[in-house]
C-alpha atoms as a PDB file:
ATOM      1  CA  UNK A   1     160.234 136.455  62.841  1.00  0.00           C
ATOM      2  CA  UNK A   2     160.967 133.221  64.155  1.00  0.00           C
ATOM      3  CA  UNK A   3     158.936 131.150  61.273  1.00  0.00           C
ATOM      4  CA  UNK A   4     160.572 133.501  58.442  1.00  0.00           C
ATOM      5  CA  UNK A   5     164.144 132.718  59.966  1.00  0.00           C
ATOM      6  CA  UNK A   6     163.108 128.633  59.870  1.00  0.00           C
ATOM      7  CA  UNK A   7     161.925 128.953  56.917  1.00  0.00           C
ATOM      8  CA  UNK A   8     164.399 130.684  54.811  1.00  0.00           C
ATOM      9  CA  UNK A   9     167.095 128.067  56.523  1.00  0.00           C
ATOM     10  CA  UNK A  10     165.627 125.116  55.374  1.00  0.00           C
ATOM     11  CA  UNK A  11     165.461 126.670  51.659  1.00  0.00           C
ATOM     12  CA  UNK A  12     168.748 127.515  51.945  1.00  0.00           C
ATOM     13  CA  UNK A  13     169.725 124.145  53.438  1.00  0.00           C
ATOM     14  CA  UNK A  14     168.377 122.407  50.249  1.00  0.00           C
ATOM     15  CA  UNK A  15     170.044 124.593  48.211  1.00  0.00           C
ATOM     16  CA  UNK A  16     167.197 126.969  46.605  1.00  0.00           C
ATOM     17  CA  UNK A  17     167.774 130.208  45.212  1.00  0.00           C
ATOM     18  CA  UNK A  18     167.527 133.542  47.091  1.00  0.00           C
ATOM     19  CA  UNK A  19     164.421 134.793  45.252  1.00  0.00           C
ATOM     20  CA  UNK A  20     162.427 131.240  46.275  1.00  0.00           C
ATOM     21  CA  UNK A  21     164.275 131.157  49.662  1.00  0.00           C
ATOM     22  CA  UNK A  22     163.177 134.509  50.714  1.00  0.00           C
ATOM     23  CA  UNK A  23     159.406 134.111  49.292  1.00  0.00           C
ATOM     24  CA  UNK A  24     159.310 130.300  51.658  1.00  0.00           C
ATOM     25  CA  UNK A  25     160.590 131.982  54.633  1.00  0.00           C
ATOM     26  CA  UNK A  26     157.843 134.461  54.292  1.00  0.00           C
ATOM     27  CA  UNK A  27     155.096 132.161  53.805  1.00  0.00           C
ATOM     28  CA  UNK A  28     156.465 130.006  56.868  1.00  0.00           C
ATOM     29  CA  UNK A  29     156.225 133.496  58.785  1.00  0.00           C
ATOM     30  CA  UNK A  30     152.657 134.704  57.901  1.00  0.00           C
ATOM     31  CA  UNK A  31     151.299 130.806  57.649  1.00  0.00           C
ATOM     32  CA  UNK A  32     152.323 130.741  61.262  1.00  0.00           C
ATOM     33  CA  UNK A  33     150.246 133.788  62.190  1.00  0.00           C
ATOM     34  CA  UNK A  34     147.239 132.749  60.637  1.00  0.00           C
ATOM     35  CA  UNK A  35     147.274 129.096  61.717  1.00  0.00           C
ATOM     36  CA  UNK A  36     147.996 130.919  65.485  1.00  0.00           C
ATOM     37  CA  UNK A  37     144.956 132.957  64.500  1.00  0.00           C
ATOM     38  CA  UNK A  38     142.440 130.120  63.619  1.00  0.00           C
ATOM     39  CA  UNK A  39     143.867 128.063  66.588  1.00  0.00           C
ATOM     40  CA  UNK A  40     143.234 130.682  68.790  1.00  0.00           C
ATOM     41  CA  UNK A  41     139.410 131.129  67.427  1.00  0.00           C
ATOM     42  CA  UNK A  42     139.977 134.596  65.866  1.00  0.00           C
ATOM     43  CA  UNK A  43     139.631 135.965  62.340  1.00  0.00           C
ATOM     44  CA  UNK A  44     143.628 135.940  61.070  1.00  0.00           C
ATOM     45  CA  UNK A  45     144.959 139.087  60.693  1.00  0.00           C
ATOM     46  CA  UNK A  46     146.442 138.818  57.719  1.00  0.00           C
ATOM     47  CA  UNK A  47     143.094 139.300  55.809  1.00  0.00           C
ATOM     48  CA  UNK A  48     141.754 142.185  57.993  1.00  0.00           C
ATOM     49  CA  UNK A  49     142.646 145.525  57.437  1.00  0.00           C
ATOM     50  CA  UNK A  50     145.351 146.368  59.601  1.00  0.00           C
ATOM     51  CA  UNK A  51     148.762 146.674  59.971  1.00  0.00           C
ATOM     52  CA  UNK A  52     151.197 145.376  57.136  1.00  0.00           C
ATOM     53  CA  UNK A  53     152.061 141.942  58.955  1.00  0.00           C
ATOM     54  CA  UNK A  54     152.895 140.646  55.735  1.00  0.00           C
ATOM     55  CA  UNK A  55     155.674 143.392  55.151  1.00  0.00           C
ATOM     56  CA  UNK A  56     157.315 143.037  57.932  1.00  0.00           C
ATOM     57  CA  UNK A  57     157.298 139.193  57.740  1.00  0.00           C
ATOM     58  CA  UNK A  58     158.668 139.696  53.452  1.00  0.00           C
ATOM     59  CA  UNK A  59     161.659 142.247  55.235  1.00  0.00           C
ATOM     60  CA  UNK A  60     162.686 139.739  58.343  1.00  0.00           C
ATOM     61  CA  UNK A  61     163.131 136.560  55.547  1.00  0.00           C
ATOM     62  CA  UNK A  62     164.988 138.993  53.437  1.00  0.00           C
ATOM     63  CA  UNK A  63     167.101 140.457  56.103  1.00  0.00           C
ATOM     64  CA  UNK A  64     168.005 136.645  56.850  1.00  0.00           C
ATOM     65  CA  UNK A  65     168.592 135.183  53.525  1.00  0.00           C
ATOM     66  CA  UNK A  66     170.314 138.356  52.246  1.00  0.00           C
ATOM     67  CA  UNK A  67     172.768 138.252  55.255  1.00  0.00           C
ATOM     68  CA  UNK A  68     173.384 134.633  55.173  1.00  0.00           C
ATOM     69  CA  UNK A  69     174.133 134.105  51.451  1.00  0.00           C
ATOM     70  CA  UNK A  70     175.668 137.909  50.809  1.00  0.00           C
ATOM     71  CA  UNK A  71     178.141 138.577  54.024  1.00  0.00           C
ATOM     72  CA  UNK A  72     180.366 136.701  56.170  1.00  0.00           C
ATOM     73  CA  UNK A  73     178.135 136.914  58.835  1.00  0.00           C
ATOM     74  CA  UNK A  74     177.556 133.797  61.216  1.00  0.00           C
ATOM     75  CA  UNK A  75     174.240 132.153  61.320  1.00  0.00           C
ATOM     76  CA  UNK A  76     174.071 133.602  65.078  1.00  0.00           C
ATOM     77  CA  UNK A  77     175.208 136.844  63.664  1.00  0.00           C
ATOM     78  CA  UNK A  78     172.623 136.727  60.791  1.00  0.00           C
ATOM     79  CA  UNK A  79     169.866 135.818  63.204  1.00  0.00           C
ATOM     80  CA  UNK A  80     170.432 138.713  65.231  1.00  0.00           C
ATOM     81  CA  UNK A  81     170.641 141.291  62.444  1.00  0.00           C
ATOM     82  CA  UNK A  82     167.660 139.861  61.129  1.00  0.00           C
ATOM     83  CA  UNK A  83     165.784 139.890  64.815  1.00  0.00           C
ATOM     84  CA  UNK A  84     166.967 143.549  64.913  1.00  0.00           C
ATOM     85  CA  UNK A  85     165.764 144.656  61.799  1.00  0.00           C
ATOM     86  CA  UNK A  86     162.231 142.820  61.834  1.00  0.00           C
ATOM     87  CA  UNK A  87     161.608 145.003  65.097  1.00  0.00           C
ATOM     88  CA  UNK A  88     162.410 148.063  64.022  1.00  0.00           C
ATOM     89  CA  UNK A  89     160.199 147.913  60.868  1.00  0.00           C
ATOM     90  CA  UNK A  90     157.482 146.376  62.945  1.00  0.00           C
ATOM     91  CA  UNK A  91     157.738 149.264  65.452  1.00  0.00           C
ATOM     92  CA  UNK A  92     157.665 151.863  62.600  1.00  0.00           C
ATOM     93  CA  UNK A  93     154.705 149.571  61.229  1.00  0.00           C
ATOM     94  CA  UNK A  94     152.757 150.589  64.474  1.00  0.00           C
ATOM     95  CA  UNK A  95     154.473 153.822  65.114  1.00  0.00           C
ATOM     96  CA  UNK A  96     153.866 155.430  61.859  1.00  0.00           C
ATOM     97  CA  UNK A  97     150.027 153.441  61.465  1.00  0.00           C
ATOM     98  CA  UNK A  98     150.878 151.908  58.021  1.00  0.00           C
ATOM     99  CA  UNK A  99     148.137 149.862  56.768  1.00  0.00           C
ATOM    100  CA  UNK A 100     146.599 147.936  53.674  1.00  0.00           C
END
């Protein structure tokens, strides 16, 4: 979540639109699990088949850009939302045994 939140901030910080801010912030999130992956030794998990890390990663950026452009809400406030939103659908990603 973190990389998706950093992400979608510095898009927004230079002024790019929602659609591109949202699609950044998720390629800052899943980059940062594969590179973790490689530097780790193992086989990323975003190209096994497995849970949808990808989905949750697309939801947490939009969760964050959405509530930072579209509602009063304070950065702090938005960061929050998004941290409790990107739990819950990663829970129900395990829970529930979505996969690719």
């Amino acid at each position: 979540m973190g990389y998706a939140v950093i992400g979608a901030q510095k898009a927004l910080t230079v002024n790019l639109l929602v659609g591109s801010a949202i699609f950044l912030g998720t390629i800052a999130s899943t980059g940062g699990w594969v590179l973790r992956d490689i530097l780790s030794g193992d086989t990323p998990e975003l190209v096994q088949p497995g849970p949808l890390y990808g989905l949750v990663a697309l939801v947490g950026s939009a969760t964050y850009v959405l509530g930072s452009v579209y509602t009063p809400l304070t950065q702090l406030e938005a960061e929050g939302l998004t941290i409790a939103v990107t739990l819950t659908v990663r829970v129900l990603v395990v829970k529930r045994d979505w996969k690719m």
